[in-house]
Structure formats: structure tokens, C-alpha cells
PDB file of N, CA and C in Angstrom:
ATOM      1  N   UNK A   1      58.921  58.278 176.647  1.00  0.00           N
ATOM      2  CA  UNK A   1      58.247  58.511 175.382  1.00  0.00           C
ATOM      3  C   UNK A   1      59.151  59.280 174.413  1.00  0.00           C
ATOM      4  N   UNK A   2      60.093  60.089 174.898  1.00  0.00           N
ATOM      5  CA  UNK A   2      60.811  61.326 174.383  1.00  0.00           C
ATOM      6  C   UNK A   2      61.890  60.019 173.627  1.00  0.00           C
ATOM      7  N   UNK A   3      62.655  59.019 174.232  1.00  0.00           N
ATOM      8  CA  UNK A   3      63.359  58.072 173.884  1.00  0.00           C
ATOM      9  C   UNK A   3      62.648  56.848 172.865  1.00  0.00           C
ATOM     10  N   UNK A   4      61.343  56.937 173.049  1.00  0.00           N
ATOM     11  CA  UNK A   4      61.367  55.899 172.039  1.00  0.00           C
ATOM     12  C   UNK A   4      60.968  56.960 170.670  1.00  0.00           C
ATOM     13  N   UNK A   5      60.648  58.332 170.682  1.00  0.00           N
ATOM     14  CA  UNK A   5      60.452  58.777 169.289  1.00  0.00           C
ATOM     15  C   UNK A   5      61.890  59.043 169.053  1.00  0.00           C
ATOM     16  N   UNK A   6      62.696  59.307 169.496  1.00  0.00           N
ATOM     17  CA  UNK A   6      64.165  59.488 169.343  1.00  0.00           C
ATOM     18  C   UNK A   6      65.075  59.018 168.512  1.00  0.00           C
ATOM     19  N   UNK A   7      64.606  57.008 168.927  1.00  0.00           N
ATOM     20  CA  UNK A   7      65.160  55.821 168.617  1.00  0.00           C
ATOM     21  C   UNK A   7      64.145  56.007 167.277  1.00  0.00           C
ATOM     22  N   UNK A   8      63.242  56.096 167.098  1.00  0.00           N
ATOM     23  CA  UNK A   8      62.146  55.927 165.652  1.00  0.00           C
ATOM     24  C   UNK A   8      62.583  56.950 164.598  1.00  0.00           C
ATOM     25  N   UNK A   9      63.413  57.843 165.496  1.00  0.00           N
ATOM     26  CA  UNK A   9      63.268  58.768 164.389  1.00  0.00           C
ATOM     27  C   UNK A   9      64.901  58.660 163.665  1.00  0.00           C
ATOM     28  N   UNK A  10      66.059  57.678 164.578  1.00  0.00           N
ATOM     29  CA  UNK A  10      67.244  57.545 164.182  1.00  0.00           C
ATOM     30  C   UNK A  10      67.453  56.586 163.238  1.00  0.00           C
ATOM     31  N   UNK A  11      66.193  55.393 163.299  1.00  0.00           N
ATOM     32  CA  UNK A  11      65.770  54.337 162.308  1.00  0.00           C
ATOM     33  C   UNK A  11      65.488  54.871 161.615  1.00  0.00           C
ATOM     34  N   UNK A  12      64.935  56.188 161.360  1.00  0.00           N
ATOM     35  CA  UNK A  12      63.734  56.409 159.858  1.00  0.00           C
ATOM     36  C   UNK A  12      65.113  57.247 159.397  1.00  0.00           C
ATOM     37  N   UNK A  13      65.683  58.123 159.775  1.00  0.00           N
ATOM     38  CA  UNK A  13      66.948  58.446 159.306  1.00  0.00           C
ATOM     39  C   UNK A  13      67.559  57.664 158.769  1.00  0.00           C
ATOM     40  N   UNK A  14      68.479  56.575 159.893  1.00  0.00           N
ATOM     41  CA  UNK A  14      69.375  55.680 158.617  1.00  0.00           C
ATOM     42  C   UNK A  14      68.531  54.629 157.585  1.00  0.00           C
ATOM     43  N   UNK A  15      67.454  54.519 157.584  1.00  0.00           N
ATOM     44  CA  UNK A  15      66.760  53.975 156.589  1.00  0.00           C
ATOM     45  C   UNK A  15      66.618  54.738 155.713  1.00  0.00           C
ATOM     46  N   UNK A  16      66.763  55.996 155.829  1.00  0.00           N
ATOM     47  CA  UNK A  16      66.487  57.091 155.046  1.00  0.00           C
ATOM     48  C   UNK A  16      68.123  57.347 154.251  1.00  0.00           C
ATOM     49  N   UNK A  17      68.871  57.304 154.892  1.00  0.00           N
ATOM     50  CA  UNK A  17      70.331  57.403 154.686  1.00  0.00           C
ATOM     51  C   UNK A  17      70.900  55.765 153.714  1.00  0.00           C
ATOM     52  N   UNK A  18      70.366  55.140 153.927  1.00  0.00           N
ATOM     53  CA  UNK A  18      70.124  53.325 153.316  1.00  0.00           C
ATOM     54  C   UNK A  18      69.913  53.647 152.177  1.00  0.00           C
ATOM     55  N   UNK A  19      68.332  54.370 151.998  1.00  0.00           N
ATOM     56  CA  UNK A  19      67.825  54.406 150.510  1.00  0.00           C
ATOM     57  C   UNK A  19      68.860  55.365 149.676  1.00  0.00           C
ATOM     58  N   UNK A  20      68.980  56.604 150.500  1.00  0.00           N
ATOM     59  CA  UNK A  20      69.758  57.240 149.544  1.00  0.00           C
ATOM     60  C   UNK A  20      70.736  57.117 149.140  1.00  0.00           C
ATOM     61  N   UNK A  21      71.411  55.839 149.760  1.00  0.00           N
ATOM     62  CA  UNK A  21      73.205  55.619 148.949  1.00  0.00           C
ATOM     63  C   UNK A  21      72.744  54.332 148.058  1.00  0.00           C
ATOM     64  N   UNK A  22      71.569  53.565 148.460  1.00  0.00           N
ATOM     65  CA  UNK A  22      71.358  52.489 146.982  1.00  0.00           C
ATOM     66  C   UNK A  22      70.819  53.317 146.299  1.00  0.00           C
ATOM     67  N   UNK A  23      70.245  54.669 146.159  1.00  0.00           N
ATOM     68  CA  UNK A  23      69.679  55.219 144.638  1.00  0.00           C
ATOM     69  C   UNK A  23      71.328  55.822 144.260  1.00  0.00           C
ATOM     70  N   UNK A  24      71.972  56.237 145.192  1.00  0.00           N
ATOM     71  CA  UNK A  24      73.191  57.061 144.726  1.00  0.00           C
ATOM     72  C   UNK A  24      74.260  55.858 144.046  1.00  0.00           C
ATOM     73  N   UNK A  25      74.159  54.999 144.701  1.00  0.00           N
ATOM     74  CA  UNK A  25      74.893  53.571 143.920  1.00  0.00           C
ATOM     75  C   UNK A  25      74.187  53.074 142.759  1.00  0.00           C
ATOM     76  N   UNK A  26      72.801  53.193 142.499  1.00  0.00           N
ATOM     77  CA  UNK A  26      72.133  52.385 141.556  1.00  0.00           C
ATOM     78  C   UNK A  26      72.264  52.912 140.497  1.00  0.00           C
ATOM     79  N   UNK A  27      72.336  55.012 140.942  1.00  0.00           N
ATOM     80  CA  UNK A  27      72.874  55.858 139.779  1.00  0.00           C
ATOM     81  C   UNK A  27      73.864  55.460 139.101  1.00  0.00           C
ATOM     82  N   UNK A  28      74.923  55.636 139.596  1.00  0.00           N
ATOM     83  CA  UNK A  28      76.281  55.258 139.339  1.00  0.00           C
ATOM     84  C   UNK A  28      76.625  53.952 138.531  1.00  0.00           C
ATOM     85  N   UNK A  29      75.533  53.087 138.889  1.00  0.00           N
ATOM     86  CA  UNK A  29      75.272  51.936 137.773  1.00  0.00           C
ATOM     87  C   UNK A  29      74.765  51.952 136.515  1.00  0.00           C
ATOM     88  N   UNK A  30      73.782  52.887 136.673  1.00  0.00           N
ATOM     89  CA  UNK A  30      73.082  53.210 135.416  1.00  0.00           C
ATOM     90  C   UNK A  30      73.773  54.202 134.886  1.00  0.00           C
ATOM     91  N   UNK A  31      74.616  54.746 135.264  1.00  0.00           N
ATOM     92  CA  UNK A  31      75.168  55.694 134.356  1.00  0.00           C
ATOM     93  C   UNK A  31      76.406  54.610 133.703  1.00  0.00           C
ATOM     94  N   UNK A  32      77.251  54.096 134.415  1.00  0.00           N
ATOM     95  CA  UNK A  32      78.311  53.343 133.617  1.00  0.00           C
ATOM     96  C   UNK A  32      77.916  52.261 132.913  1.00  0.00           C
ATOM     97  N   UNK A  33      76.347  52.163 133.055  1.00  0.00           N
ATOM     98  CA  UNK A  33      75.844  51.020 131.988  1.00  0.00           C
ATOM     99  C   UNK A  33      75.532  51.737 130.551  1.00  0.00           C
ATOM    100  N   UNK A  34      74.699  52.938 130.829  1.00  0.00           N
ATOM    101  CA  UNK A  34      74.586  53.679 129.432  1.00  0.00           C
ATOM    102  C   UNK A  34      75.909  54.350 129.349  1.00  0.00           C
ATOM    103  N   UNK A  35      77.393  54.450 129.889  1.00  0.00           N
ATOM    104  CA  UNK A  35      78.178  55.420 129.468  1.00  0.00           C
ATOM    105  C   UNK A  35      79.012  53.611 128.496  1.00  0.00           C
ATOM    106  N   UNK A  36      78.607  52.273 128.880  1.00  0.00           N
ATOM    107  CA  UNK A  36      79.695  51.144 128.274  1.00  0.00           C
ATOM    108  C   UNK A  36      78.685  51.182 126.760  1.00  0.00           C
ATOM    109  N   UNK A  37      76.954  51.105 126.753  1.00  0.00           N
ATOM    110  CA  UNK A  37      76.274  51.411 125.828  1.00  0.00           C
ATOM    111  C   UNK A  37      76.676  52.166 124.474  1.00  0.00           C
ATOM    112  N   UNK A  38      76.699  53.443 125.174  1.00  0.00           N
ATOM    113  CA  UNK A  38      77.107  54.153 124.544  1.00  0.00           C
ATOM    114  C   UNK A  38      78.542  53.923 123.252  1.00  0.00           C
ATOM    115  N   UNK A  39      79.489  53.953 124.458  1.00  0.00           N
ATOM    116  CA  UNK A  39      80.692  53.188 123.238  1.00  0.00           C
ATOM    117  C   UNK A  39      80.288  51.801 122.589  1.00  0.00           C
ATOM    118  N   UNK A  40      79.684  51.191 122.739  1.00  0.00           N
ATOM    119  CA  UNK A  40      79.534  50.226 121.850  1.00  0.00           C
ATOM    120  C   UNK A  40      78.656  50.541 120.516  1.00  0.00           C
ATOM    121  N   UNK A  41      78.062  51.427 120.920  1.00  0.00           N
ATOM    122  CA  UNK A  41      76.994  52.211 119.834  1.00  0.00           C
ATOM    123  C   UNK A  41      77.983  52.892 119.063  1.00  0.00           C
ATOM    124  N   UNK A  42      78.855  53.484 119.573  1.00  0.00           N
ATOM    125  CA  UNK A  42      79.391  54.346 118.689  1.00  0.00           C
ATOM    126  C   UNK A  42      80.697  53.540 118.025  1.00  0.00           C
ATOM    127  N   UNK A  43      81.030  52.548 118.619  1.00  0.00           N
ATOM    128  CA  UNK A  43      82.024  51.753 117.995  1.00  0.00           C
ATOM    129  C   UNK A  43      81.156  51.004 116.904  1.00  0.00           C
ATOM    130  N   UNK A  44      79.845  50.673 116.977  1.00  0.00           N
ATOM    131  CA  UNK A  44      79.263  49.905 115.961  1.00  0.00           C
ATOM    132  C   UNK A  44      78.870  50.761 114.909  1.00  0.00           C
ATOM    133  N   UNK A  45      78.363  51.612 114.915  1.00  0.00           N
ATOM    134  CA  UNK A  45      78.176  53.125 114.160  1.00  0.00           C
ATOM    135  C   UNK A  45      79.589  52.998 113.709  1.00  0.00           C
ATOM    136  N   UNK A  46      80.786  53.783 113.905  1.00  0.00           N
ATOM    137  CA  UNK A  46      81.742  53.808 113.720  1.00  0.00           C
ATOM    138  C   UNK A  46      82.165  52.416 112.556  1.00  0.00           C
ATOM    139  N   UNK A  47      81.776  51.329 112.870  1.00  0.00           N
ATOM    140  CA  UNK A  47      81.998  49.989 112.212  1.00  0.00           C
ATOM    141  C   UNK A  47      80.335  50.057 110.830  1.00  0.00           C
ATOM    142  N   UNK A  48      79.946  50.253 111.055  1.00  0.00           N
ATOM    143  CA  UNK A  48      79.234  50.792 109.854  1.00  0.00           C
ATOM    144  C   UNK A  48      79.691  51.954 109.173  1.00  0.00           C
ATOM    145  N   UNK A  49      79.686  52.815 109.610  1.00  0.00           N
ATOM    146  CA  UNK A  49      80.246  53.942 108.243  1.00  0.00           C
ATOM    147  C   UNK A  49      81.131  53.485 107.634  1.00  0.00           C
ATOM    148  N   UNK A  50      82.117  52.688 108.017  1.00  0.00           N
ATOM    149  CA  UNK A  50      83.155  52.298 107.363  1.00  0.00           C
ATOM    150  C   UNK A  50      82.686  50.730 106.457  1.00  0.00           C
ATOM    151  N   UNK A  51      81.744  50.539 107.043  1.00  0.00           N
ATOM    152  CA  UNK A  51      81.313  48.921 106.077  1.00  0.00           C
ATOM    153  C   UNK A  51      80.936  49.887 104.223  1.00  0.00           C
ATOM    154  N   UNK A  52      79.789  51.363 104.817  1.00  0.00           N
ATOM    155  CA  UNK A  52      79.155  51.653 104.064  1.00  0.00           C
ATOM    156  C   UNK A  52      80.363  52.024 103.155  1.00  0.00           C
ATOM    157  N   UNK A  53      81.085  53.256 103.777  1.00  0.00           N
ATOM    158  CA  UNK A  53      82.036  53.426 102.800  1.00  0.00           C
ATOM    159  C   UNK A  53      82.660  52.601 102.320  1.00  0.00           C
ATOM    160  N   UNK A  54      83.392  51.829 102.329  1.00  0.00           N
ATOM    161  CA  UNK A  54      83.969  50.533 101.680  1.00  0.00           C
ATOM    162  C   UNK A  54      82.823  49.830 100.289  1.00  0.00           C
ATOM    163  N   UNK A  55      81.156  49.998 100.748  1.00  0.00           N
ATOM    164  CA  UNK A  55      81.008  49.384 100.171  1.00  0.00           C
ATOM    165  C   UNK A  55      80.296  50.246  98.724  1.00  0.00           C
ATOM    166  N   UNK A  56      79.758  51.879  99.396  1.00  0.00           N
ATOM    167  CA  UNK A  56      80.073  52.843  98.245  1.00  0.00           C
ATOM    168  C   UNK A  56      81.053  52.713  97.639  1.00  0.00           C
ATOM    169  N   UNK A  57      82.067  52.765  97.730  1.00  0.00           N
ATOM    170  CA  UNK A  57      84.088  52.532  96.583  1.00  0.00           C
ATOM    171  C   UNK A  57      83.655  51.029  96.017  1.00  0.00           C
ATOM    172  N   UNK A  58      82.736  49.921  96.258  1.00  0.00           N
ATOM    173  CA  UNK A  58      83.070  49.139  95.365  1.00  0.00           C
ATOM    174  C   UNK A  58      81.835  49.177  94.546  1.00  0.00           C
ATOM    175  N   UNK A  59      80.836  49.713  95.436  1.00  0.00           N
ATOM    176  CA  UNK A  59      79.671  50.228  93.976  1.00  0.00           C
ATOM    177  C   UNK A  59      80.214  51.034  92.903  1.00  0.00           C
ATOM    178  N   UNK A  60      81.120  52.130  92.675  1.00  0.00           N
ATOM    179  CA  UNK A  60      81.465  52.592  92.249  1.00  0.00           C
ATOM    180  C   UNK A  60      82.328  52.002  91.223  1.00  0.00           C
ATOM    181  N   UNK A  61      83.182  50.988  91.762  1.00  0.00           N
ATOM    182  CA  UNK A  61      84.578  50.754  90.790  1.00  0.00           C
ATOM    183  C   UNK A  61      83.211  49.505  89.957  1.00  0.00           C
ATOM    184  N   UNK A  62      83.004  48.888  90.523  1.00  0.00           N
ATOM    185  CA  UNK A  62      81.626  47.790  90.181  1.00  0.00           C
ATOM    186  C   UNK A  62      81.008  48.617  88.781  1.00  0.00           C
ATOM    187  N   UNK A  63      80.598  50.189  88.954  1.00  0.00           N
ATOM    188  CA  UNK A  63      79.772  50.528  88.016  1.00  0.00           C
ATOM    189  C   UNK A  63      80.627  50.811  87.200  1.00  0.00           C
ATOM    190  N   UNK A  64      81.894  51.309  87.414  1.00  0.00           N
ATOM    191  CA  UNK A  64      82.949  51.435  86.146  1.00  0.00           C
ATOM    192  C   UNK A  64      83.216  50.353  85.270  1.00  0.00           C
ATOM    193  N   UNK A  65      83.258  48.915  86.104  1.00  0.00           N
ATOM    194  CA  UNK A  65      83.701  48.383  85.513  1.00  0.00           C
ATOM    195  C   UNK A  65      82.580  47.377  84.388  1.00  0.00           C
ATOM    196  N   UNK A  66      81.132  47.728  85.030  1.00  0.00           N
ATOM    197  CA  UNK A  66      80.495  47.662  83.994  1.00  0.00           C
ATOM    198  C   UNK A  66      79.945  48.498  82.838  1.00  0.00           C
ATOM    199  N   UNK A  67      80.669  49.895  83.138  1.00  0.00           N
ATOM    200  CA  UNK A  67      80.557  50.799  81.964  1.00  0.00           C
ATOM    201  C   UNK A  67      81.385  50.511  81.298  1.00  0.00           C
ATOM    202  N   UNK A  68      82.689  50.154  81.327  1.00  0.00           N
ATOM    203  CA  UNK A  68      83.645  49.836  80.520  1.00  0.00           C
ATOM    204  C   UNK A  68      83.442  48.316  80.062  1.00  0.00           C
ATOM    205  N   UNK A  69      83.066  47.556  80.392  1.00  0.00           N
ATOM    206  CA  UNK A  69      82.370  46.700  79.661  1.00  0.00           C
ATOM    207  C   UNK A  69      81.337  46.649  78.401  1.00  0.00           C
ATOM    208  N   UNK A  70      80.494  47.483  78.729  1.00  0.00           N
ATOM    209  CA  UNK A  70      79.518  47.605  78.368  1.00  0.00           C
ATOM    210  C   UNK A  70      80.089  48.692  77.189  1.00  0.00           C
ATOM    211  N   UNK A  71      81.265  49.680  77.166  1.00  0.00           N
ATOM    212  CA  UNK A  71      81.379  49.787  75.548  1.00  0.00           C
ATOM    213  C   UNK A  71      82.224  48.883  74.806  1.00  0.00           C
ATOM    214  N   UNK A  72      82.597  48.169  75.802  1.00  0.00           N
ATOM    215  CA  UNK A  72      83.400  47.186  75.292  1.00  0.00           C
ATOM    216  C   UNK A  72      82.555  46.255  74.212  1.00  0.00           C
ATOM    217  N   UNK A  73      81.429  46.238  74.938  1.00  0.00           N
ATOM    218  CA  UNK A  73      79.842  44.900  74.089  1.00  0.00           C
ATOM    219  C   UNK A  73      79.761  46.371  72.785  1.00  0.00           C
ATOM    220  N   UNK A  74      79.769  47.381  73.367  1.00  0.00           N
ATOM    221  CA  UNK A  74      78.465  48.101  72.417  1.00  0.00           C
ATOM    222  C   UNK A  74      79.887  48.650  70.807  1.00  0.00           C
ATOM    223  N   UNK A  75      81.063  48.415  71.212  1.00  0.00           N
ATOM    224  CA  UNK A  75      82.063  48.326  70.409  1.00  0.00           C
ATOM    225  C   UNK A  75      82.054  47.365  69.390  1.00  0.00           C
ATOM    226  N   UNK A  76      82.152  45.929  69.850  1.00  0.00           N
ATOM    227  CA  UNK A  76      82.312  44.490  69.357  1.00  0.00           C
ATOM    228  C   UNK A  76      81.060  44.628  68.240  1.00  0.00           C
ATOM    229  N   UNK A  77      79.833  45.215  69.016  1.00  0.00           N
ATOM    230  CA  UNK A  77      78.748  44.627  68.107  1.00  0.00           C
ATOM    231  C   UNK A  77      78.173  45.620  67.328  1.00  0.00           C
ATOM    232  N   UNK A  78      79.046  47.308  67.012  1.00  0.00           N
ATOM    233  CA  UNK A  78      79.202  47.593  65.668  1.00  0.00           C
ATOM    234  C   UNK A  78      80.383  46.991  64.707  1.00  0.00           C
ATOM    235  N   UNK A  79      81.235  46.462  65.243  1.00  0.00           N
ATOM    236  CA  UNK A  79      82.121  45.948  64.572  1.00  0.00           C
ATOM    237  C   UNK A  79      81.537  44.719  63.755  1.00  0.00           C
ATOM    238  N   UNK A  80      81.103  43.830  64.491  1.00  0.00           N
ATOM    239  CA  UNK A  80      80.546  42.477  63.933  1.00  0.00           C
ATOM    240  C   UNK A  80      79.179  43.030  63.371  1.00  0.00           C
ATOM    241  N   UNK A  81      78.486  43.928  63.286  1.00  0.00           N
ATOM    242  CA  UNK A  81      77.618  44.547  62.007  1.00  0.00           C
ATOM    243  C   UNK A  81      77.907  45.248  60.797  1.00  0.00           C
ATOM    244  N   UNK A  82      78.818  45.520  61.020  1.00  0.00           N
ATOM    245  CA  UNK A  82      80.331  46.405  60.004  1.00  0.00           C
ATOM    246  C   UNK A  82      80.325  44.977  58.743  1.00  0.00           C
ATOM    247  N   UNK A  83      81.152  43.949  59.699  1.00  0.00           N
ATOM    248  CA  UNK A  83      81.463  42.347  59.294  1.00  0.00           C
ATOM    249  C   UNK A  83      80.184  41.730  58.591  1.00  0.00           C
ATOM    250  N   UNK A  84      79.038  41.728  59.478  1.00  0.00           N
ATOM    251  CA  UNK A  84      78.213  41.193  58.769  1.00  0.00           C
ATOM    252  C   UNK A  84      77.259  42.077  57.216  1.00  0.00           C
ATOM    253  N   UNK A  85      77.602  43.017  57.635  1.00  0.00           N
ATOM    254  CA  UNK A  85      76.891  44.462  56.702  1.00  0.00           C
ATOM    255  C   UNK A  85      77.715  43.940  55.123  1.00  0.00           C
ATOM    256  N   UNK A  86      78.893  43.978  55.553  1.00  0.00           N
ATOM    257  CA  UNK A  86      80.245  43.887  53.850  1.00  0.00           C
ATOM    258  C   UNK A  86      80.485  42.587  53.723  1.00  0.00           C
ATOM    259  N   UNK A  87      79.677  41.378  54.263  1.00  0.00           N
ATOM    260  CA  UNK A  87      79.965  40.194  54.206  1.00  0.00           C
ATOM    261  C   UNK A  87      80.534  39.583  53.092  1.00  0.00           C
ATOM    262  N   UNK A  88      79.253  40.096  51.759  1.00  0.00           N
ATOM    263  CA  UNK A  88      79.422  39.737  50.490  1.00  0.00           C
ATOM    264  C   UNK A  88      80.589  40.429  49.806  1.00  0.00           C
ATOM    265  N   UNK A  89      80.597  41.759  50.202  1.00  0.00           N
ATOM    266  CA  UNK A  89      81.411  42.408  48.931  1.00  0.00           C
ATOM    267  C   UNK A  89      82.718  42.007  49.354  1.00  0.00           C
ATOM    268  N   UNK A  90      83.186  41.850  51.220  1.00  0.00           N
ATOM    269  CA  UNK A  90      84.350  41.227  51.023  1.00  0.00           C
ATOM    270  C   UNK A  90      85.032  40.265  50.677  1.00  0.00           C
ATOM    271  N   UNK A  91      83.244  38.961  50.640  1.00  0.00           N
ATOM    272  CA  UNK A  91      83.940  37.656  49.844  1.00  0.00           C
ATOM    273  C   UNK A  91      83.980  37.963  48.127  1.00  0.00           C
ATOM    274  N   UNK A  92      83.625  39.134  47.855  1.00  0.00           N
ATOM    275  CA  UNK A  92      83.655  38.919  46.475  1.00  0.00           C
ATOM    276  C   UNK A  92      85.449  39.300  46.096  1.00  0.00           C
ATOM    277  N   UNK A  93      85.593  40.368  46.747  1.00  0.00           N
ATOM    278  CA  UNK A  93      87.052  41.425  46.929  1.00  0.00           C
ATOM    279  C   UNK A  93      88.264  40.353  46.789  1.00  0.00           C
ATOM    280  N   UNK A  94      87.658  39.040  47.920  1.00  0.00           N
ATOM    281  CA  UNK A  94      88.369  38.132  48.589  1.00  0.00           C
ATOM    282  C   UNK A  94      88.880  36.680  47.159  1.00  0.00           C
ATOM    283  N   UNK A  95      87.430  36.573  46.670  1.00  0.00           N
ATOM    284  CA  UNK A  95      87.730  36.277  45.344  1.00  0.00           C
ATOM    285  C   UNK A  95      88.458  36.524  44.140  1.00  0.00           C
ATOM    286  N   UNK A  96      88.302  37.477  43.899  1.00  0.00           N
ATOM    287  CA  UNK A  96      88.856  38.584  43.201  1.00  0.00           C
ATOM    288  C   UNK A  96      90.432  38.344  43.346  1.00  0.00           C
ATOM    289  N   UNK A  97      90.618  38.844  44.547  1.00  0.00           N
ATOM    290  CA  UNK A  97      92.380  38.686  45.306  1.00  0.00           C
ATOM    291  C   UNK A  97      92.727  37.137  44.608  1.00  0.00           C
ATOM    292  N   UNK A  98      91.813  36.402  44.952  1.00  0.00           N
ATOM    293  CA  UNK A  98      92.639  34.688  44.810  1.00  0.00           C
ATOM    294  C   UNK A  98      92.836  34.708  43.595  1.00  0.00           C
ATOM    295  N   UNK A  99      91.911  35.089  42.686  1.00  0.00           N
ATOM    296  CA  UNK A  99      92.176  34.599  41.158  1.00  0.00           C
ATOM    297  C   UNK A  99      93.043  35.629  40.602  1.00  0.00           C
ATOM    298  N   UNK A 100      93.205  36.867  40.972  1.00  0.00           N
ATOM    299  CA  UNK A 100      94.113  37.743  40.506  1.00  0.00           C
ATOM    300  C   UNK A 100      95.901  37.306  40.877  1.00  0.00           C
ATOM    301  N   UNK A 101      95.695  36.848  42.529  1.00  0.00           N
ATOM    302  CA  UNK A 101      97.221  35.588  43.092  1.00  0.00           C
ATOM    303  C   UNK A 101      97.147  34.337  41.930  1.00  0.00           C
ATOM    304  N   UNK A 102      96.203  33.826  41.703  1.00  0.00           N
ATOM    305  CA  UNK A 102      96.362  32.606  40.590  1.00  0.00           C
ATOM    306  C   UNK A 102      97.324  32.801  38.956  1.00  0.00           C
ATOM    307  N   UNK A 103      96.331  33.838  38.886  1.00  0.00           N
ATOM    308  CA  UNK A 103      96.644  33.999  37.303  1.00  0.00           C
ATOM    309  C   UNK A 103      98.581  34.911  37.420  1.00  0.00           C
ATOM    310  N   UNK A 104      98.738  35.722  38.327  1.00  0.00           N
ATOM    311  CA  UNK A 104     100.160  36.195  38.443  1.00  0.00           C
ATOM    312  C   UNK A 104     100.721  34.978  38.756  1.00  0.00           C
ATOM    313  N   UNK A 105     100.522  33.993  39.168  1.00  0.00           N
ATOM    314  CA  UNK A 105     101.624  32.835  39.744  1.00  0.00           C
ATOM    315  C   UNK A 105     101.412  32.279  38.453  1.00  0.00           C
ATOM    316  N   UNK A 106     100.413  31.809  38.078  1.00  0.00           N
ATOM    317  CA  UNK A 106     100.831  31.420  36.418  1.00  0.00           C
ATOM    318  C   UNK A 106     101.760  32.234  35.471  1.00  0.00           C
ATOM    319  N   UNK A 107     101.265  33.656  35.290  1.00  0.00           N
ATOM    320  CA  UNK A 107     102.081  34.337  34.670  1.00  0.00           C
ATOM    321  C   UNK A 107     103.822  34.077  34.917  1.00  0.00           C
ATOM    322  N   UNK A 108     104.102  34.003  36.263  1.00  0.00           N
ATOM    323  CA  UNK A 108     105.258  33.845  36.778  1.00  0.00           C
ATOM    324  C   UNK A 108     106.133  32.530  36.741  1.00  0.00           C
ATOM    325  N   UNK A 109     105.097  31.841  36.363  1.00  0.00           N
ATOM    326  CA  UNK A 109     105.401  30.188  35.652  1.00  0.00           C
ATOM    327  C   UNK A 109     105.442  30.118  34.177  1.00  0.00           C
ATOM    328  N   UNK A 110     105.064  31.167  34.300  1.00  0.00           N
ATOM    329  CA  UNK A 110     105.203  31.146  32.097  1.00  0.00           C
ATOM    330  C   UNK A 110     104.367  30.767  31.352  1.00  0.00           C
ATOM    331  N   UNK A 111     103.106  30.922  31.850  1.00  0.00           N
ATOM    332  CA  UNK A 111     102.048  30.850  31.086  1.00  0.00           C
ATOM    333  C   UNK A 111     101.675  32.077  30.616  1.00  0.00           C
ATOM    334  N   UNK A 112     101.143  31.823  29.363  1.00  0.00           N
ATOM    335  CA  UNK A 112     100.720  32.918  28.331  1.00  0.00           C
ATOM    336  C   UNK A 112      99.120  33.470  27.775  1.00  0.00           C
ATOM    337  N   UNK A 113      98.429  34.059  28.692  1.00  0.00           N
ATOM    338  CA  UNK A 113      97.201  34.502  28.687  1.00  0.00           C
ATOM    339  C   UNK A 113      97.120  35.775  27.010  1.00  0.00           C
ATOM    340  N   UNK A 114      98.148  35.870  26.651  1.00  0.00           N
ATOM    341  CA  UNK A 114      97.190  36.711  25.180  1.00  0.00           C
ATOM    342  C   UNK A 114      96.512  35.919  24.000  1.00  0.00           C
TER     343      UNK A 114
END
């Protein structure tokens, strides 16, 4: 009787000794599964901050370059209200100029306006 609890109890041992090296192995799995996790997280993290930053610097040059546009428009279109504002008086000015070039090129041909 002394021999067969002996033998029962050397089974429940290495069964016991069984379980504890597959939890001690299964550890060891689960840890190098969340330790490969891990770097990939942080390599993808890592690969985002750098998407973001990259893509903050082109929001940025992006907004410059539509501020500088944009006095570029808000430039043009006091200018062309300037243009359209003196439209008349410069075609009159403009008149003025031609017939004042007319009558000197006559003069200069020898015609006699007194």
C-alpha cells in the first residue's frame, strides 16, 4: 500500500513538474509575443509622429503659401479698382496726349496754327 501511494504521489509530482514548465514555457511565449508587439507599436508610433510632423511642415508652408497668395489677389484687385476708379480721366489725359502728339508733329511739319 506504502508503494502504490509512493508511485501516485511521483505521478502527481511530475505531472505537477509537467504543468509547471508548460506555464513557465507558455510565459516565456507570452512575454516575447508582447515584448515583438511592443516594438512594432512603437515602430508604428514612431512612423506616425513622423507622418504627423511632415505633415504639420506642409500645413504650414501650404498656409504660407496661401497667405502670400492671397495678398497677392487682395493687391491685384486694389490695383484693378485704382484702373477701373480713373478709367475716364485717364482716357481723357490719354486723349489729350494724342492730340497734343498730333498738333506738335504738325507744327514740326510746318503747319501754322495762328
Amino acid at each position: 500500500d506504502l508503494d502504490k501511494e509512493m508511485q501516485e504521489m511521483d505521478v502527481e509530482e511530475k505531472d505537477a513538474q509537467n504543468d509547471y514548465e508548460k506555464y513557465v514555457q507558455d510565459s516565456a511565449d507570452k512575454r516575447a509575443q508582447d515584448s515583438k508587439s511592443i516594438e512594432e507599436k512603437e515602430s508604428a508610433k514612431a512612423d506616425s509622429e513622423a507622418a504627423l510632423g511632415k505633415a504639420e511642415l506642409d500645413k504650414k508652408t501650404k498656409f504660407q503659401e496661401s497667405y502670400a497668395t492671397a495678398m497677392i489677389l487682395k493687391d491685384l484687385h486694389l490695383e484693378c479698382d485704382w484702373l477701373v476708379g480713373n478709367f475716364e480721366m485717364r482716357k481723357e489725359a490719354r486723349v489729350g496726349e494724342i492730340d497734343s502728339l498730333k498738333k506738335a508733329k504738325a507744327i514740326l511739319s510746318g503747319a501754322d496754327f495762328a
